[in-house]
Protein backbone atom coordinates (compact mmCIF):
# COMPACT_ATOMS: atom_id res chain seq x y z
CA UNK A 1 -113.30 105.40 -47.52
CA UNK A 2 -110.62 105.84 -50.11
CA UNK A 3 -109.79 109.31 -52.06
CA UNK A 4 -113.20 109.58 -54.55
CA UNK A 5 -110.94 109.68 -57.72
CA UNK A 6 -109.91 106.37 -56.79
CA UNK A 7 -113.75 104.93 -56.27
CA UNK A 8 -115.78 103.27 -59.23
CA UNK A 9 -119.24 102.07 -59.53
CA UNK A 10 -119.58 98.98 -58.31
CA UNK A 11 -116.16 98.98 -56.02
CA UNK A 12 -115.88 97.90 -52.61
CA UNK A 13 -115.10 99.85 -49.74
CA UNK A 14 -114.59 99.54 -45.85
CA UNK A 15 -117.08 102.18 -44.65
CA UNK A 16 -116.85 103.04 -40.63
CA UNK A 17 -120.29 103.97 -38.58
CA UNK A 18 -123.00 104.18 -41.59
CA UNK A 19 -125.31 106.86 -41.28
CA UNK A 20 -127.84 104.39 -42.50
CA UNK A 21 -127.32 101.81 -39.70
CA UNK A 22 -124.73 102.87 -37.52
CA UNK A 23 -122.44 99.92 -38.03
CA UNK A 24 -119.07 99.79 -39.66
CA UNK A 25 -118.67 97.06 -43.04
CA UNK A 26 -116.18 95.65 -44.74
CA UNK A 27 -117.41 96.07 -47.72
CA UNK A 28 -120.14 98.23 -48.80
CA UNK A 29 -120.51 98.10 -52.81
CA UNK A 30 -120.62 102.16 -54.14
CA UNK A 31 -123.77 102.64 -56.74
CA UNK A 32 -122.70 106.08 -57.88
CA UNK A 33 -120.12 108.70 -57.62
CA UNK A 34 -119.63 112.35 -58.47
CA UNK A 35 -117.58 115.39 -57.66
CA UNK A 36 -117.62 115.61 -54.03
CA UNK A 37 -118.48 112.00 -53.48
CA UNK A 38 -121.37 109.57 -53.92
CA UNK A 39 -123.71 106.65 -52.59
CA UNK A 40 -122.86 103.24 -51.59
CA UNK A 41 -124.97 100.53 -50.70
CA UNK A 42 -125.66 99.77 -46.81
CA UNK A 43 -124.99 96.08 -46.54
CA UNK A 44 -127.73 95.33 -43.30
CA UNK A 45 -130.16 97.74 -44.87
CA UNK A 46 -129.83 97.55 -48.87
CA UNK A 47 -130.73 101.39 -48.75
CA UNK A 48 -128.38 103.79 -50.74
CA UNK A 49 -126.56 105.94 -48.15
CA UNK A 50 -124.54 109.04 -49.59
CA UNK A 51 -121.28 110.23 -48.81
CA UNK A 52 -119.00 112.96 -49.47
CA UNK A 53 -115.17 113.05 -49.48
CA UNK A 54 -112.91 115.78 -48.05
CA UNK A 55 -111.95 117.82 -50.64
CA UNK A 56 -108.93 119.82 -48.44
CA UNK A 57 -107.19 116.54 -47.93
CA UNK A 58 -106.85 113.10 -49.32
CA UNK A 59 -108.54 112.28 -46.12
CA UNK A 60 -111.97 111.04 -46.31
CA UNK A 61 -114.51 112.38 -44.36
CA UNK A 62 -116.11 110.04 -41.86
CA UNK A 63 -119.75 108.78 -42.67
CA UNK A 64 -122.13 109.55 -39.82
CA UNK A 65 -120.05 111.93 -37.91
CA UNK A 66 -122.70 114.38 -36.63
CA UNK A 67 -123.31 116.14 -33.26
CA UNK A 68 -124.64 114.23 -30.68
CA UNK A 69 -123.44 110.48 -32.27
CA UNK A 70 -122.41 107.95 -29.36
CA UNK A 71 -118.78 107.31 -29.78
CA UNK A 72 -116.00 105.55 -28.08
CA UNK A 73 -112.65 106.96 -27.28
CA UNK A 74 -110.04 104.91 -26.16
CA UNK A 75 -108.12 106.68 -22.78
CA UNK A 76 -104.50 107.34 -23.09
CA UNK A 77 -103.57 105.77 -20.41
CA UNK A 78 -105.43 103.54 -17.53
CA UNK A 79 -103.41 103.19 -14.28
CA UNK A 80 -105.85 100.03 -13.11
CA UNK A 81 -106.54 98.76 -16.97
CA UNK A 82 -103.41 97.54 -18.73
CA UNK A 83 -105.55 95.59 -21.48
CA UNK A 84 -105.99 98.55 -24.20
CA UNK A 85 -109.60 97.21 -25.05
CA UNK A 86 -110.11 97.40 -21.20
CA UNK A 87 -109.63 101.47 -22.05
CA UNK A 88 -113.13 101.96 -24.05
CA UNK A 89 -115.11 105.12 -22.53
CA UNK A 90 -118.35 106.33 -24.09
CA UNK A 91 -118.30 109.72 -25.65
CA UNK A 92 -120.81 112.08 -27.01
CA UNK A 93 -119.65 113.97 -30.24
CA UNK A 94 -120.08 117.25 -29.35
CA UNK A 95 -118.59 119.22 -32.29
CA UNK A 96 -118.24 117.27 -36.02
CA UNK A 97 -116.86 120.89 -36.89
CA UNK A 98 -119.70 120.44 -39.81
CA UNK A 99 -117.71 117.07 -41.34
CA UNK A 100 -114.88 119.40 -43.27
CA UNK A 101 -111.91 117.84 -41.00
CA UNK A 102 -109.74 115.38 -42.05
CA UNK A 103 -108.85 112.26 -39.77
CA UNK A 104 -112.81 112.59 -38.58
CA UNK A 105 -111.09 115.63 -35.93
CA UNK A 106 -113.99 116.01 -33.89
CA UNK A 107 -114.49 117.56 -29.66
CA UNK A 108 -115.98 114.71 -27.50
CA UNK A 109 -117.44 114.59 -24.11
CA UNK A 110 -116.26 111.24 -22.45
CA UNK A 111 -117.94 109.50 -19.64
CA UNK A 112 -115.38 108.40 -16.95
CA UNK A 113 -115.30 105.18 -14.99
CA UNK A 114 -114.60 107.05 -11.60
CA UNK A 115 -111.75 106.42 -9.71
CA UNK A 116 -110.78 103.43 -12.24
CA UNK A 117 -109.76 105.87 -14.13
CA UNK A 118 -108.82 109.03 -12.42
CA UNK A 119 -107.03 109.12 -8.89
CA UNK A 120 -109.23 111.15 -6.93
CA UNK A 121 -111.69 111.44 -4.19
CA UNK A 122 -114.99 110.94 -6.00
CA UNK A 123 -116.88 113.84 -3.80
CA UNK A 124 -114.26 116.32 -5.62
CA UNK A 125 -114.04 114.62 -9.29
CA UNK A 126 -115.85 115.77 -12.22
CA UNK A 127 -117.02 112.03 -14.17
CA UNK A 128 -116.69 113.30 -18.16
CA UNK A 129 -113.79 114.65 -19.62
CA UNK A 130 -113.63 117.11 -22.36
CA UNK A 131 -111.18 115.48 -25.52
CA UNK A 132 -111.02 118.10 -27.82
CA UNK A 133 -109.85 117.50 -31.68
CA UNK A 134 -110.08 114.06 -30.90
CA UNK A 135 -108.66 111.72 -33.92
CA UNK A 136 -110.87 108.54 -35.24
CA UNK A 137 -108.79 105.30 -36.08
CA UNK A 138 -110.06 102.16 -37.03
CA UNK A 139 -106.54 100.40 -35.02
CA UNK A 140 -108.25 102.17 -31.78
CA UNK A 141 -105.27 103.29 -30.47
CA UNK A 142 -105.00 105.25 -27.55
CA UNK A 143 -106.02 108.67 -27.56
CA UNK A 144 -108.41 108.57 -30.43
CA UNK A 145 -111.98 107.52 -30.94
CA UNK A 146 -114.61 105.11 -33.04
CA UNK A 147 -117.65 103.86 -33.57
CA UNK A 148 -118.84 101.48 -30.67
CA UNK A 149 -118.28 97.95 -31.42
CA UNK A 150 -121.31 95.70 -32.04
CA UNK A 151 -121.85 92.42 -29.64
C-alpha cells in the first residue's frame, strides 16, 4: 500500500497477501482511513479488512505478515535452476518482528529442495535454511520473499 496521507476513501490500492483471504489484489477499494491507517475492502470476500501503515518510514507495512504465515522466498542462486521462477522455496515466517519493519523485514525458515539446491551428500545436509531479515518484493527477485502465488 501507498504512504496513508496519500490514501482517500474510496481509492484503489494494490494490497499483497490479505489477512482476510490470503491473496494479493490489484485493487482493493479503502472504506476508511485514520491516523495510523485504515480498512479497505477485500475484493473475494467483500469483508472490511484493516490495515495500518508504518509510521518510521514511508514504507508500508505488509498486510498479513504474522508468525507462522506460509511464504515463498525466492533462492539467490540455483546451480541446477536457471529459470528464476524455477527458484520458489516455501518458507515459514518465523519472526514478523511485530509488523513495525519497513520493506515487510521479516526471519524465515525455508524448506530446501535437497541436493537441487545445495551440493551435498543428503545423509549430512540439513533441508531448511534459516533467511534472516528477509526483504518482501512484489518483482520476486532473488533473495527476497512473497506471498505464494495462486493456481
Amino acid at each position: 500500500m501507498q504512504d496513508n496521507q496519500t490514501l482517500s476513501p474510496n481509492e484503489n490500492v494494490n494490497v499483497s497477501g490479505c489477512s482476510a483471504c490470503g491473496n494479493d489484489h490489484q485493487t482493493a477499494q479503502i472504506t476508511s482511513t485514520n491516523a495510523t491507517g485504515g480498512e479497505f475492502e477485500c475484493p473475494d470476500t467483500q469483508k472490511p479488512v484493516s490495515y495500518t501503515v508504518n509510521q518510521t518510514s514511508d514504507s508500508p507495512m505488509i498486510a498479513g505478515l504474522t508468525e507462522g504465515r506460509i511464504a515463498h522466498y525466492v533462492l539467490p542462486q540455483a546451480r541446477c535452476f536457471p529459470n528464476p521462477e524455477d527458484r520458489h522455496r516455501p518458507a515459514i515466517v518465523v519472526n514478523a518482528h511485530g509488523g513495525r519493519l519497513a520493506d515487510g523485514l521479516c526471519n524465515l525458515i525455508v524448506f530446501l529442495d535437497g541436493t537441487n539446491d545445495i551440493a551435498a551428500d543428503l545423509n549430512n545436509m540439513a533441508l531448511t535454511m534459516w533467511a534472516p531479515s528477509i526483504k518482501y518484493s512484489d518483482g520476486k527477485e532473488p533473495g527476497t520473499w512473497h506471498w505464494p502465488e495462486r493456481v
